[in-house]
PDB file of N, CA and C in Angstrom:
ATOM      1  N   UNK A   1     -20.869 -21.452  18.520  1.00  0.00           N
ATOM      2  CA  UNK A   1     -21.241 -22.174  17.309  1.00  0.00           C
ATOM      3  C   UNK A   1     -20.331 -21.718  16.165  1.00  0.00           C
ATOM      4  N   UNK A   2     -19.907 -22.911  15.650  1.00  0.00           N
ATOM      5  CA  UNK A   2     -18.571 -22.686  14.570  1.00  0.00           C
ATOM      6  C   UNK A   2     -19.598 -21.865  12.844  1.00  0.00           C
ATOM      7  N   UNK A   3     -18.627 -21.055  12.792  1.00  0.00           N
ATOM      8  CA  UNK A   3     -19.226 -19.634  11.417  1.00  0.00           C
ATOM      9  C   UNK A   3     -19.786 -20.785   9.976  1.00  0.00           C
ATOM     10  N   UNK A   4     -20.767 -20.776   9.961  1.00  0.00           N
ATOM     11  CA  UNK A   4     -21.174 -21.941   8.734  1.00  0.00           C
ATOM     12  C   UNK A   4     -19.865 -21.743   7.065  1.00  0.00           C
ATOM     13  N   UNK A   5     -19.458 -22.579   6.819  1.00  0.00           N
ATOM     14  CA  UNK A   5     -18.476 -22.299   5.626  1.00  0.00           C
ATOM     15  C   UNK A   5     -17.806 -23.847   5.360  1.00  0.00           C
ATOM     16  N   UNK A   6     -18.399 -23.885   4.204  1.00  0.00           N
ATOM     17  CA  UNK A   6     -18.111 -25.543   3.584  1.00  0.00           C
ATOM     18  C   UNK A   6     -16.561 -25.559   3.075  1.00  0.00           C
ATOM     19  N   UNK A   7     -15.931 -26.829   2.851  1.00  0.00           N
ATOM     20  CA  UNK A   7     -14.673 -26.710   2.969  1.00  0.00           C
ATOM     21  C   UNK A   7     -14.192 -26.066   1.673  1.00  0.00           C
ATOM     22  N   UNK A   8     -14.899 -25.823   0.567  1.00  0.00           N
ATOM     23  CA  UNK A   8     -14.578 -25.260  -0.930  1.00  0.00           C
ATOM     24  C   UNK A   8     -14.164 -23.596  -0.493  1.00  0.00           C
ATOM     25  N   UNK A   9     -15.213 -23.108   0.249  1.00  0.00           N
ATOM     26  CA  UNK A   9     -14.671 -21.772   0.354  1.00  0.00           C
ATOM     27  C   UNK A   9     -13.632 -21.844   1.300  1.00  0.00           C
ATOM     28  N   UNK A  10     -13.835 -22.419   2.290  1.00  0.00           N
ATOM     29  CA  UNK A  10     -12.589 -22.085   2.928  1.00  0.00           C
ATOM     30  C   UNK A  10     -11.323 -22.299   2.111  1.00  0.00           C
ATOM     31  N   UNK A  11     -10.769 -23.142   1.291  1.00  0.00           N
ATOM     32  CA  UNK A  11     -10.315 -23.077   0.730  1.00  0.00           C
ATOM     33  C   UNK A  11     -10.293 -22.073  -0.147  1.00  0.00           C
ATOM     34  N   UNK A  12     -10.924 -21.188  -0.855  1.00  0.00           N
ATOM     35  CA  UNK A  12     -10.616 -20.153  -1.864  1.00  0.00           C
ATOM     36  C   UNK A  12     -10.688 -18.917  -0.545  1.00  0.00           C
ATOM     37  N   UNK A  13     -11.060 -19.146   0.613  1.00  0.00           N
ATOM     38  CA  UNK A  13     -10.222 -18.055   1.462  1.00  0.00           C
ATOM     39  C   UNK A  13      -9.062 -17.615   1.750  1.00  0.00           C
ATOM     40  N   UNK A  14      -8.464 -19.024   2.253  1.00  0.00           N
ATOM     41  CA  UNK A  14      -7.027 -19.091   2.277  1.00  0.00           C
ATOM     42  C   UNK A  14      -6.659 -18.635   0.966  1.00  0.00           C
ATOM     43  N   UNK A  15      -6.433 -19.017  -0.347  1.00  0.00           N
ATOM     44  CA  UNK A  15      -6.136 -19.008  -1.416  1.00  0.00           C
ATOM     45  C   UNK A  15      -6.387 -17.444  -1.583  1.00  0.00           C
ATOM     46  N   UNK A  16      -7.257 -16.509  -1.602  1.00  0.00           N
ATOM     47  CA  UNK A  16      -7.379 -15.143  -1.383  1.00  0.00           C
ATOM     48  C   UNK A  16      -5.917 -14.318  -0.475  1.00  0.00           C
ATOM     49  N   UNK A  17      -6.522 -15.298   0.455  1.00  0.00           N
ATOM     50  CA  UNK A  17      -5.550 -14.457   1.541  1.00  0.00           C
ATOM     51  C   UNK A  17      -3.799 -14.335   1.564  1.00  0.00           C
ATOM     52  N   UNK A  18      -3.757 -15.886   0.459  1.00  0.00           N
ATOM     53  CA  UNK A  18      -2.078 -15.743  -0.117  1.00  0.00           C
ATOM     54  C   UNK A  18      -2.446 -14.668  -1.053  1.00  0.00           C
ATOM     55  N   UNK A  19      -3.131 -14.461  -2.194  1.00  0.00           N
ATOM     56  CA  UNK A  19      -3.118 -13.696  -3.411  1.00  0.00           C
ATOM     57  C   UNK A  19      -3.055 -12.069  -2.729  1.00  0.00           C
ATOM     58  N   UNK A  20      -3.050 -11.823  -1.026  1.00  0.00           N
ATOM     59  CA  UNK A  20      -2.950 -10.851  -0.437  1.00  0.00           C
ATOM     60  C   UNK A  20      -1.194 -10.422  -0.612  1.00  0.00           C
ATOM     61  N   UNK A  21      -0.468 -11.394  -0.263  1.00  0.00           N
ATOM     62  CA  UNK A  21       1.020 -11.384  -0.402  1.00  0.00           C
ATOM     63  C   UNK A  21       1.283 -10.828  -1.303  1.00  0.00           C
ATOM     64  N   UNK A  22       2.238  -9.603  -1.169  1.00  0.00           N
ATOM     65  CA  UNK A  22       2.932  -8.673  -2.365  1.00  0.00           C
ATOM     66  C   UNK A  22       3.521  -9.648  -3.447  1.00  0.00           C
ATOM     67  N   UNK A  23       3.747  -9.333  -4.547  1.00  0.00           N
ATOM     68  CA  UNK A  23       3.996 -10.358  -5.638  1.00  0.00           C
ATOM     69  C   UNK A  23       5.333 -10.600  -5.350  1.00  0.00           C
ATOM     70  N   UNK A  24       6.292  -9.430  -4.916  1.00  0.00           N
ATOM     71  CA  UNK A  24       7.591  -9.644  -4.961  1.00  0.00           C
ATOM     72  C   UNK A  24       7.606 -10.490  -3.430  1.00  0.00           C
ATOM     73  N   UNK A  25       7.251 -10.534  -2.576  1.00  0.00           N
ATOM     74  CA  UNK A  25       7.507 -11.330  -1.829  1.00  0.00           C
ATOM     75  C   UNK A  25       7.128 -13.159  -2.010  1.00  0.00           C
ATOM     76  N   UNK A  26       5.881 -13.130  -2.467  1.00  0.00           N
ATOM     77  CA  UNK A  26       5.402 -14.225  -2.953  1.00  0.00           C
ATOM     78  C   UNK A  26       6.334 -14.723  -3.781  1.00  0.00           C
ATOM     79  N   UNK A  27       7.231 -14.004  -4.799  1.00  0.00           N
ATOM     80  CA  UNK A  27       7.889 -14.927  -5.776  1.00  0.00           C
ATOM     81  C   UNK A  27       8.967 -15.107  -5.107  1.00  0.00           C
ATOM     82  N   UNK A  28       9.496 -14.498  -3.891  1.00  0.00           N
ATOM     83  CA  UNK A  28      10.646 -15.032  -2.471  1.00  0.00           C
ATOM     84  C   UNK A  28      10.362 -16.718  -2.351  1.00  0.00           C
ATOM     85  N   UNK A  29       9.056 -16.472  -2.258  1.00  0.00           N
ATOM     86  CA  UNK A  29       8.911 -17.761  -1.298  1.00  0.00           C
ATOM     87  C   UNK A  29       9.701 -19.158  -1.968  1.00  0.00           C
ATOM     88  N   UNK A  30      10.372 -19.886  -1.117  1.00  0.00           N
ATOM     89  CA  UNK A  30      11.048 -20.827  -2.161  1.00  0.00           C
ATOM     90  C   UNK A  30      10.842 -22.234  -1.690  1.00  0.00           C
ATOM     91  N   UNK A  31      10.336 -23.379  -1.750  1.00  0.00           N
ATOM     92  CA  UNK A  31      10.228 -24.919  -1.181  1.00  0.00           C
ATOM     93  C   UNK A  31       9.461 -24.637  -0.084  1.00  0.00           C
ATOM     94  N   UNK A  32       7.681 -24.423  -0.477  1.00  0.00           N
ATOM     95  CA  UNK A  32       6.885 -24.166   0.772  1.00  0.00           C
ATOM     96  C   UNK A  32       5.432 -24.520   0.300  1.00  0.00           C
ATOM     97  N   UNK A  33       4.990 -25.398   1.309  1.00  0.00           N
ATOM     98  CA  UNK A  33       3.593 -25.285   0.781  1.00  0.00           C
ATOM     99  C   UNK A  33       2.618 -24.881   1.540  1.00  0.00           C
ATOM    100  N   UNK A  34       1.722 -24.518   1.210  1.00  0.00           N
ATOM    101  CA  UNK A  34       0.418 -24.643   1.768  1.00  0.00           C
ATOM    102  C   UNK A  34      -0.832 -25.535   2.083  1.00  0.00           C
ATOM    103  N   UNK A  35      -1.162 -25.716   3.209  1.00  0.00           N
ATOM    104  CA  UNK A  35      -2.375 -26.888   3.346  1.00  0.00           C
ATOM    105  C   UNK A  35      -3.308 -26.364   3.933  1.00  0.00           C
ATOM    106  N   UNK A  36      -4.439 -26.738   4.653  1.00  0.00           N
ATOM    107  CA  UNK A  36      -5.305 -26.609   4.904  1.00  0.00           C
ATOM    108  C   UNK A  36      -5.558 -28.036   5.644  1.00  0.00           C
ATOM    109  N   UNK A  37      -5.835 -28.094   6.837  1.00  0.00           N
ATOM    110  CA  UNK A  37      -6.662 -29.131   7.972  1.00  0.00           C
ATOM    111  C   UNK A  37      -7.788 -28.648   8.769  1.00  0.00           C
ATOM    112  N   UNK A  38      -8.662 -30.218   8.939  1.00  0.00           N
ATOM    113  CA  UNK A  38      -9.190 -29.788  10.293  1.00  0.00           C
ATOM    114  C   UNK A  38      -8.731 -28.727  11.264  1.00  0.00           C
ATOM    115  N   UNK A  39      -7.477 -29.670  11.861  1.00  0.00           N
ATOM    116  CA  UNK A  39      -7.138 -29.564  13.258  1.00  0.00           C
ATOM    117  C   UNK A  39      -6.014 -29.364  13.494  1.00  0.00           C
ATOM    118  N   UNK A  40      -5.187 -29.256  14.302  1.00  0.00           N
ATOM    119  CA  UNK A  40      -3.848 -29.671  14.337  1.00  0.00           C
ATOM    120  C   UNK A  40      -3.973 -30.853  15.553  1.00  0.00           C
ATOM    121  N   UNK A  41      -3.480 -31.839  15.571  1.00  0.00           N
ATOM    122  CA  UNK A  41      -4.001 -33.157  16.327  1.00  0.00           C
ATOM    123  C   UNK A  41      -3.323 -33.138  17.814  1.00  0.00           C
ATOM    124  N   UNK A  42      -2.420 -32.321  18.409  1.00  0.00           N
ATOM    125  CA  UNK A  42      -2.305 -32.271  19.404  1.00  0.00           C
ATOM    126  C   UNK A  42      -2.946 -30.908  20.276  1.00  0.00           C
ATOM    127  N   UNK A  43      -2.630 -29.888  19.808  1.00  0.00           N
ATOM    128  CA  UNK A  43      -3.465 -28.679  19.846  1.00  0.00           C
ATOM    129  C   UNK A  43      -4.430 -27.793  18.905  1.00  0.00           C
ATOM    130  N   UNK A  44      -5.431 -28.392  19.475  1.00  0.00           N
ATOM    131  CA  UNK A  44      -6.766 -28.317  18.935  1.00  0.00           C
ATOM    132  C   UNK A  44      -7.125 -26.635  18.249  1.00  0.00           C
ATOM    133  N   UNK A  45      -6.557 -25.613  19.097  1.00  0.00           N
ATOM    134  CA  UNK A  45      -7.179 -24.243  19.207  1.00  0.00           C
ATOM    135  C   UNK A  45      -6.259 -23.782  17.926  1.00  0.00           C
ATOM    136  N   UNK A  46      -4.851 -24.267  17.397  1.00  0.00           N
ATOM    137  CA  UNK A  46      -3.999 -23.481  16.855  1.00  0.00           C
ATOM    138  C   UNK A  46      -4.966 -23.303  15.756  1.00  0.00           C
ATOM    139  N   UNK A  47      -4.501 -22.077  15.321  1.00  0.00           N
ATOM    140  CA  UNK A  47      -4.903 -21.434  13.822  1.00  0.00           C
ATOM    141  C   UNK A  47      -4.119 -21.795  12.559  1.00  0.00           C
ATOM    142  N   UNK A  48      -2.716 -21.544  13.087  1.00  0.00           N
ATOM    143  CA  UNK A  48      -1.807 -22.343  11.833  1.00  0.00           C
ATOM    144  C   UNK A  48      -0.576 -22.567  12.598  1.00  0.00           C
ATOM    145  N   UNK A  49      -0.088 -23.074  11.349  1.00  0.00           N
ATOM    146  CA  UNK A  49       1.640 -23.447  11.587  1.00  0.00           C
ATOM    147  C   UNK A  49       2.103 -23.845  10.612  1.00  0.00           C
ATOM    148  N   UNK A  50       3.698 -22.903  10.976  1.00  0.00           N
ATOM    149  CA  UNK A  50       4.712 -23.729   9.914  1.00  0.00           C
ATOM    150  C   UNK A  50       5.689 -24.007  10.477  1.00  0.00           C
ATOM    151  N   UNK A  51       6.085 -24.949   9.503  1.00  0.00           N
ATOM    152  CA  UNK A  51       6.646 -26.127   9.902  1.00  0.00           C
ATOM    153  C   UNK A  51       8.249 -26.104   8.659  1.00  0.00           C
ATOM    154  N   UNK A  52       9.539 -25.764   9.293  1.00  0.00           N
ATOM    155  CA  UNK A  52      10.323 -25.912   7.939  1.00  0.00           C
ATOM    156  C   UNK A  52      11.907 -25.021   8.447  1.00  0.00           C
ATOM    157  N   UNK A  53      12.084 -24.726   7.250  1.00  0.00           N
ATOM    158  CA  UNK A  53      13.207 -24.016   7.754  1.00  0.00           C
ATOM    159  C   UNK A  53      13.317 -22.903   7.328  1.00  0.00           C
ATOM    160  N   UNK A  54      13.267 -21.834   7.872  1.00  0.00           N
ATOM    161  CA  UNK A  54      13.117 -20.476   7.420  1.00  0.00           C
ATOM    162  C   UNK A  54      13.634 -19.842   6.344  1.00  0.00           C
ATOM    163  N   UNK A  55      13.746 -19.330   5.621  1.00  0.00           N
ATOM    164  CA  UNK A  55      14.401 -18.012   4.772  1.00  0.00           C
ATOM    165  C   UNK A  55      16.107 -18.230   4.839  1.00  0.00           C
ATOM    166  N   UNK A  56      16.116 -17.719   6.655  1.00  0.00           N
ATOM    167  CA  UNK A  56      16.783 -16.663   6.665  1.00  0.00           C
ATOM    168  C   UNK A  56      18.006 -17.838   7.828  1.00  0.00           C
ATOM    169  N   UNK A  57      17.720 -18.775   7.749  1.00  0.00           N
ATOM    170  CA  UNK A  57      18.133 -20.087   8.209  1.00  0.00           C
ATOM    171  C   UNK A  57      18.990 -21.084   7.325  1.00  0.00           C
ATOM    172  N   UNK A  58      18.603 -20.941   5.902  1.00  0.00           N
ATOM    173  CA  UNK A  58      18.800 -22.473   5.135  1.00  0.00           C
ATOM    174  C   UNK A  58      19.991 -21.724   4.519  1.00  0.00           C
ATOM    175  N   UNK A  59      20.953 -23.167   4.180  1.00  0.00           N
ATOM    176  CA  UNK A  59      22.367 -23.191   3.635  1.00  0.00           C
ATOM    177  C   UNK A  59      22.155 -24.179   2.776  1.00  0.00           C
ATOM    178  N   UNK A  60      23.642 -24.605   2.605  1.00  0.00           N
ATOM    179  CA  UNK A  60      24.015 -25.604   1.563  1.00  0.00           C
ATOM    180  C   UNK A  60      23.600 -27.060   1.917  1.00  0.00           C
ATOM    181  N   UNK A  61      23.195 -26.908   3.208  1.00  0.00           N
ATOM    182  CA  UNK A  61      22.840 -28.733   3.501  1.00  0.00           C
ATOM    183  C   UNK A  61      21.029 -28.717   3.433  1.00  0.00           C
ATOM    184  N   UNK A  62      20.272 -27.415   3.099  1.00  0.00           N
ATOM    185  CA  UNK A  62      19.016 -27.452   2.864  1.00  0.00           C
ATOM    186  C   UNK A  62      18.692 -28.178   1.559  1.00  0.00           C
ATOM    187  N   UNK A  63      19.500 -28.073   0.509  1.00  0.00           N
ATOM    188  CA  UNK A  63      19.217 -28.305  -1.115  1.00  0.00           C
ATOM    189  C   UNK A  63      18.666 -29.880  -0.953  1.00  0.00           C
ATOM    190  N   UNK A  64      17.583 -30.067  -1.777  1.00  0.00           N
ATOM    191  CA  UNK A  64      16.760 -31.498  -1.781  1.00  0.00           C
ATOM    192  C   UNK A  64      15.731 -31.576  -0.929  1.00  0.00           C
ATOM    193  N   UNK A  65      15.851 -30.770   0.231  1.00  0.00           N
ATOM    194  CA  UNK A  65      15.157 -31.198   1.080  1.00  0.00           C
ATOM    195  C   UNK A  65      13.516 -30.779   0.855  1.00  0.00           C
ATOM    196  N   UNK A  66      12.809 -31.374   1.739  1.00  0.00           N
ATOM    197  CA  UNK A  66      11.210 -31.749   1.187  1.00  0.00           C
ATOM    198  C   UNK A  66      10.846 -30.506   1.507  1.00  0.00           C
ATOM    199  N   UNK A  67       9.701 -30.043   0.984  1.00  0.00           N
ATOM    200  CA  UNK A  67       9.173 -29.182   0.937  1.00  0.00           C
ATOM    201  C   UNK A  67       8.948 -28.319   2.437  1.00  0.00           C
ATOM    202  N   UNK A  68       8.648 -27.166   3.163  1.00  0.00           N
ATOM    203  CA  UNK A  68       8.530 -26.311   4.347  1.00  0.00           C
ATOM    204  C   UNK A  68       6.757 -26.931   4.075  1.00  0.00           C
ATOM    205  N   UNK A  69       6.297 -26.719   5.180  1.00  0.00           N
ATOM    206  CA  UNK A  69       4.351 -26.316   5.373  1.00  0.00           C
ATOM    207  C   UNK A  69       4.115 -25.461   6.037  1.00  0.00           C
ATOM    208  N   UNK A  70       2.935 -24.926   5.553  1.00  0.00           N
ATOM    209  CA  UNK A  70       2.069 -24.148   6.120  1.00  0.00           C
ATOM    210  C   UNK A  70       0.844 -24.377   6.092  1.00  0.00           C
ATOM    211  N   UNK A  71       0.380 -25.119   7.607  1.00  0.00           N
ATOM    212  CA  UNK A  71      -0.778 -25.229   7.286  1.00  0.00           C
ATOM    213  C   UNK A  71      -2.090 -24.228   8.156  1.00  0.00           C
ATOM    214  N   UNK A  72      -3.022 -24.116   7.696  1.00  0.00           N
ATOM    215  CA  UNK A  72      -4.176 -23.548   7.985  1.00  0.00           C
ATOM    216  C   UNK A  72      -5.499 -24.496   8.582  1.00  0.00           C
ATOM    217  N   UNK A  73      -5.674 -24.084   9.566  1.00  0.00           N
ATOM    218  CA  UNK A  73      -6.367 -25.003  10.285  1.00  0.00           C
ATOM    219  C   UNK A  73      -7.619 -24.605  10.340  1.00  0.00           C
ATOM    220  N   UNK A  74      -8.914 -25.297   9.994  1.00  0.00           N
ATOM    221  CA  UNK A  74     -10.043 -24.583   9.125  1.00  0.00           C
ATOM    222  C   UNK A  74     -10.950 -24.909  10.540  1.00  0.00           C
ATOM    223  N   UNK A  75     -11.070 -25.550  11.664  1.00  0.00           N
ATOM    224  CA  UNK A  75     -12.343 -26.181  12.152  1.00  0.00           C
ATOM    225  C   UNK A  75     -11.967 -24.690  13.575  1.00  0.00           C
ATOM    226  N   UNK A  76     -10.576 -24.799  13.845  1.00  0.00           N
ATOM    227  CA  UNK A  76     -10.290 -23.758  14.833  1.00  0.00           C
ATOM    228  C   UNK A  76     -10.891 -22.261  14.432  1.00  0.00           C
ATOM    229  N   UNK A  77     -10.434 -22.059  13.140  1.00  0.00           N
ATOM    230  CA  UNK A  77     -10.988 -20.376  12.787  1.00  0.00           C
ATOM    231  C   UNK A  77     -12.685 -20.145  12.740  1.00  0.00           C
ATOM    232  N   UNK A  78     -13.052 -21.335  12.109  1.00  0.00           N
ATOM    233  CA  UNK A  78     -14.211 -21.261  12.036  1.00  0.00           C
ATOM    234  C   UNK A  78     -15.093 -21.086  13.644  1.00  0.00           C
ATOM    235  N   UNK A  79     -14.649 -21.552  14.612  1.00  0.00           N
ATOM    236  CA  UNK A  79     -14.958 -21.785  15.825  1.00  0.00           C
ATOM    237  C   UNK A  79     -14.383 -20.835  16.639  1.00  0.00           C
ATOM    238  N   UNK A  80     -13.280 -19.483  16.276  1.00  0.00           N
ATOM    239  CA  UNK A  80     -13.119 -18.408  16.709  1.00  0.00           C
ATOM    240  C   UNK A  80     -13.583 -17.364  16.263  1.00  0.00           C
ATOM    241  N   UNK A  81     -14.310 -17.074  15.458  1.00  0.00           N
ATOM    242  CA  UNK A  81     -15.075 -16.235  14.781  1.00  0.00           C
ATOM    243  C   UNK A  81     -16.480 -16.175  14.619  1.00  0.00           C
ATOM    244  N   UNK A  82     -16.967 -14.943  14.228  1.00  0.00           N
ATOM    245  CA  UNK A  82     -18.361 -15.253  14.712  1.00  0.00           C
ATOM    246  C   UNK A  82     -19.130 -14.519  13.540  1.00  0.00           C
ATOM    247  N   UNK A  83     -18.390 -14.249  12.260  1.00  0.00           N
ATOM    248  CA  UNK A  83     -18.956 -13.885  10.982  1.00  0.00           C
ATOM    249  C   UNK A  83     -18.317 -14.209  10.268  1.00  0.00           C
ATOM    250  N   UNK A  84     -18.952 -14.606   8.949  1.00  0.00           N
ATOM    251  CA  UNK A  84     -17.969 -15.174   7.437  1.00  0.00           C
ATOM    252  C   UNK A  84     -16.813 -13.864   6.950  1.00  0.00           C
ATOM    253  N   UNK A  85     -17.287 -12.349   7.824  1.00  0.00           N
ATOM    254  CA  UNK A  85     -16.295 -11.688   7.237  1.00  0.00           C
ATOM    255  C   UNK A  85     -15.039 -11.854   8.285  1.00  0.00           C
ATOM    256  N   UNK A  86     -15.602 -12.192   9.662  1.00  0.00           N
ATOM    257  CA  UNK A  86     -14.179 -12.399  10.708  1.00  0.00           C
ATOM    258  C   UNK A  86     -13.327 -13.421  10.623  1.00  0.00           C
ATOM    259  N   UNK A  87     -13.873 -14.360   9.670  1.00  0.00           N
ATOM    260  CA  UNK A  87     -13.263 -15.802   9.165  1.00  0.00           C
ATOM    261  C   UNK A  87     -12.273 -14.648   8.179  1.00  0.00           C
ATOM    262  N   UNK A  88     -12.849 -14.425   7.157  1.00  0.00           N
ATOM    263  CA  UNK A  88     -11.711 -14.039   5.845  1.00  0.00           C
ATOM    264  C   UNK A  88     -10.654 -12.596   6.793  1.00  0.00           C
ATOM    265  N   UNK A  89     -11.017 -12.254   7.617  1.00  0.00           N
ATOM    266  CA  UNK A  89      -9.631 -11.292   8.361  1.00  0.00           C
ATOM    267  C   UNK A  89      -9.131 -12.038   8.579  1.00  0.00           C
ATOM    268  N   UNK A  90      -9.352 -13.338   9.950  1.00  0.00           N
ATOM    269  CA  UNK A  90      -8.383 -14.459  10.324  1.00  0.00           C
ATOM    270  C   UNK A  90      -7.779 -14.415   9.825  1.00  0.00           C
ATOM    271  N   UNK A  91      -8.480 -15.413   8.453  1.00  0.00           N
ATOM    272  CA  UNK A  91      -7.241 -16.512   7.800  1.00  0.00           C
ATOM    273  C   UNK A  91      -6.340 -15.984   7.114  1.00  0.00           C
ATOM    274  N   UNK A  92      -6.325 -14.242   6.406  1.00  0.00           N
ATOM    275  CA  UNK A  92      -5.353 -13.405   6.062  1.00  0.00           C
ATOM    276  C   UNK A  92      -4.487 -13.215   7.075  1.00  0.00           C
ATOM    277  N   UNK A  93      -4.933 -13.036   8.372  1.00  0.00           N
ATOM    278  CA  UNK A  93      -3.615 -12.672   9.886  1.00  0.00           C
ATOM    279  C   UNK A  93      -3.115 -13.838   9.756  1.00  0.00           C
ATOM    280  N   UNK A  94      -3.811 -15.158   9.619  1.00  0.00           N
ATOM    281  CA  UNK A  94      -3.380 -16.170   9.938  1.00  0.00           C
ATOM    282  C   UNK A  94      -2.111 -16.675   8.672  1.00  0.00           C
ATOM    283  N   UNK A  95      -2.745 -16.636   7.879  1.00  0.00           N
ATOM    284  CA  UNK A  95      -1.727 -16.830   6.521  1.00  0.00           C
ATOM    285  C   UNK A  95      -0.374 -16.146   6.225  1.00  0.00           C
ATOM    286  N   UNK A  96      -0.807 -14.287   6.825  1.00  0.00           N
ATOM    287  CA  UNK A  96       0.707 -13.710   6.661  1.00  0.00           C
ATOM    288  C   UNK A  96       1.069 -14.387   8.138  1.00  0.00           C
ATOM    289  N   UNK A  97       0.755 -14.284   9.369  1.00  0.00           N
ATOM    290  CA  UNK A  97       1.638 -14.652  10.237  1.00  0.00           C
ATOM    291  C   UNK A  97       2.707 -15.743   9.370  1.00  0.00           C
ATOM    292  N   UNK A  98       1.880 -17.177   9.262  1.00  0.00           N
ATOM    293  CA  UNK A  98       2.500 -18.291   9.040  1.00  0.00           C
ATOM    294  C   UNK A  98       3.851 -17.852   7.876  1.00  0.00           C
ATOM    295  N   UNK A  99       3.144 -16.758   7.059  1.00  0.00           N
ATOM    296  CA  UNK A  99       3.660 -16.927   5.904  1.00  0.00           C
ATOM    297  C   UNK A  99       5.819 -16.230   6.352  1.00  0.00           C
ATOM    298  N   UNK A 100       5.446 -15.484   7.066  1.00  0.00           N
ATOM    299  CA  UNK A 100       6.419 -14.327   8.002  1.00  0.00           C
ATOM    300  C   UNK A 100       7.264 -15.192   8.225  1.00  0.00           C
ATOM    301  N   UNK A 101       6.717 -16.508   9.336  1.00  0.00           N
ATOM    302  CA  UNK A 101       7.960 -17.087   9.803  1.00  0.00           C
ATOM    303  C   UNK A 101       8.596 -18.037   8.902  1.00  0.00           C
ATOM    304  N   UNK A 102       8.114 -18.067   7.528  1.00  0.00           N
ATOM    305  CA  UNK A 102       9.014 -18.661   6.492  1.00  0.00           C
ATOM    306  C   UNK A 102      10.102 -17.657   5.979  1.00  0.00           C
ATOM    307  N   UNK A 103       9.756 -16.474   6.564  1.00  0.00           N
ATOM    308  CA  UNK A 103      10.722 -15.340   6.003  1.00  0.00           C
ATOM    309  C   UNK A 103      11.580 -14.895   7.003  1.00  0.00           C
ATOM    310  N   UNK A 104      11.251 -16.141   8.342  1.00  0.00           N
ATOM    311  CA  UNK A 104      12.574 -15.907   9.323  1.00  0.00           C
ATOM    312  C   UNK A 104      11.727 -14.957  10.301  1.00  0.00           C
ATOM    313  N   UNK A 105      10.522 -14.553  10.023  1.00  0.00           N
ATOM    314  CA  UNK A 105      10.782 -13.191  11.085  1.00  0.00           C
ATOM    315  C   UNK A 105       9.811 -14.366  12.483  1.00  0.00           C
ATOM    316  N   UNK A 106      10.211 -13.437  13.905  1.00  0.00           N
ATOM    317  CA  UNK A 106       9.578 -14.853  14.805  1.00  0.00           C
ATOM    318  C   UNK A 106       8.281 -14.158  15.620  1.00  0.00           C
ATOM    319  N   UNK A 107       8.053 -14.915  16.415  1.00  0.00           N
ATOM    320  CA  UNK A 107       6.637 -13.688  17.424  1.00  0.00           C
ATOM    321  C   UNK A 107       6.866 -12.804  17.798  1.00  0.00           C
ATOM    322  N   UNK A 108       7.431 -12.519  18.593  1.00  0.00           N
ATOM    323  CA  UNK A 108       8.075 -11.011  18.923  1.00  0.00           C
ATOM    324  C   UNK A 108       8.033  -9.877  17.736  1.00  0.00           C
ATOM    325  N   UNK A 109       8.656 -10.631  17.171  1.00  0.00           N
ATOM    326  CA  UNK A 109       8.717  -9.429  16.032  1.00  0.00           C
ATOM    327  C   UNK A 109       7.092  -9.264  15.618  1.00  0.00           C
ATOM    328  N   UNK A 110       6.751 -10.162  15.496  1.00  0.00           N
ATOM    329  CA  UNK A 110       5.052 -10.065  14.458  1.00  0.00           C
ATOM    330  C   UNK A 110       4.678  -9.317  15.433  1.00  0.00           C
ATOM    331  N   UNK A 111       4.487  -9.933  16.820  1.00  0.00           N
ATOM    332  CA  UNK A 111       3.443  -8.985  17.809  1.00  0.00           C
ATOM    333  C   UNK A 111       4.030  -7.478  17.793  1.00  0.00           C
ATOM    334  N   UNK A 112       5.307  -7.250  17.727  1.00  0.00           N
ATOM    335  CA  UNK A 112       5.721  -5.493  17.455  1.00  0.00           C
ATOM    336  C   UNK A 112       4.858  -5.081  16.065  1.00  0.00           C
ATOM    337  N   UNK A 113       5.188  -5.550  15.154  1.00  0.00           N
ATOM    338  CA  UNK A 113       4.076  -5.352  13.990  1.00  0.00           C
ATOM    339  C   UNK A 113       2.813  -5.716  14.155  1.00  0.00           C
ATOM    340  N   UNK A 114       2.080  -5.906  15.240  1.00  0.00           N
ATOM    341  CA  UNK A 114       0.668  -6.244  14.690  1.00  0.00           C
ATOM    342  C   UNK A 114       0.050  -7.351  14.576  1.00  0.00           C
ATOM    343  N   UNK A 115       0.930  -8.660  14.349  1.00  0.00           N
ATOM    344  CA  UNK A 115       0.336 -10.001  13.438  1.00  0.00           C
ATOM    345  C   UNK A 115       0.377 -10.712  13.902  1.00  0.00           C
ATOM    346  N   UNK A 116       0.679 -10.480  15.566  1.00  0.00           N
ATOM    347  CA  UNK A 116       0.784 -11.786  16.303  1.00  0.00           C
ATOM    348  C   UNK A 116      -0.778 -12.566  16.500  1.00  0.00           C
TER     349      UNK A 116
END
């Protein structure tokens, strides 16, 4: 049974869980957003994803281009967790993961650190 949490907080979870991000890294971040979904519509279980071009990737043919995402997938966490406090750990693992591979770093690396 999915952790009871209406979509307002989940939202100021996520939103917490960026305000977790060191400031100096946060002000790194450059053409990225954040969302929040249900689902992800082909795989149901994911927690998040981003979607874009990394950090540590983009050149001179990146400039203009639309914004990177990151989204957070609210119906999956809720449905892997089994307390409102195991929701707000998630979506912090879940948020720096996502947030990481905008900074280039990939799974391997996270799972050596911890964040896979």
């Amino acid at each position: 049974m999915p952790v009871p949490m209406d979509r307002q907080r989940f939202d100021e979870v996520v939103s917490e869980a960026l305000d977790l991000i060191p400031p100096e890294l946060a002000a790194a971040m450059d053409n990225v957003v954040v969302l929040v979904a249900d689902r992800h519509p082909q795989d149901g279980d994911l927690l998040g994803l981003y979607e874009g071009v990394a950090l540590t990737e983009r050149d001179s043919d990146y400039s203009g281009s639309l914004p990177d995402a990151i989204t957070i997938y609210r119906d999956p966490l809720l449905e892997t967790c089994d307390s409102t406090e195991e929701v707000v750990d998630q979506v912090a693992i879940t948020v720096i993961h996502e947030v990481a591979h905008h900074f280039g770093i990939d799974d391997d690396r996270l799972d050596q650190l911890g964040w896979a």
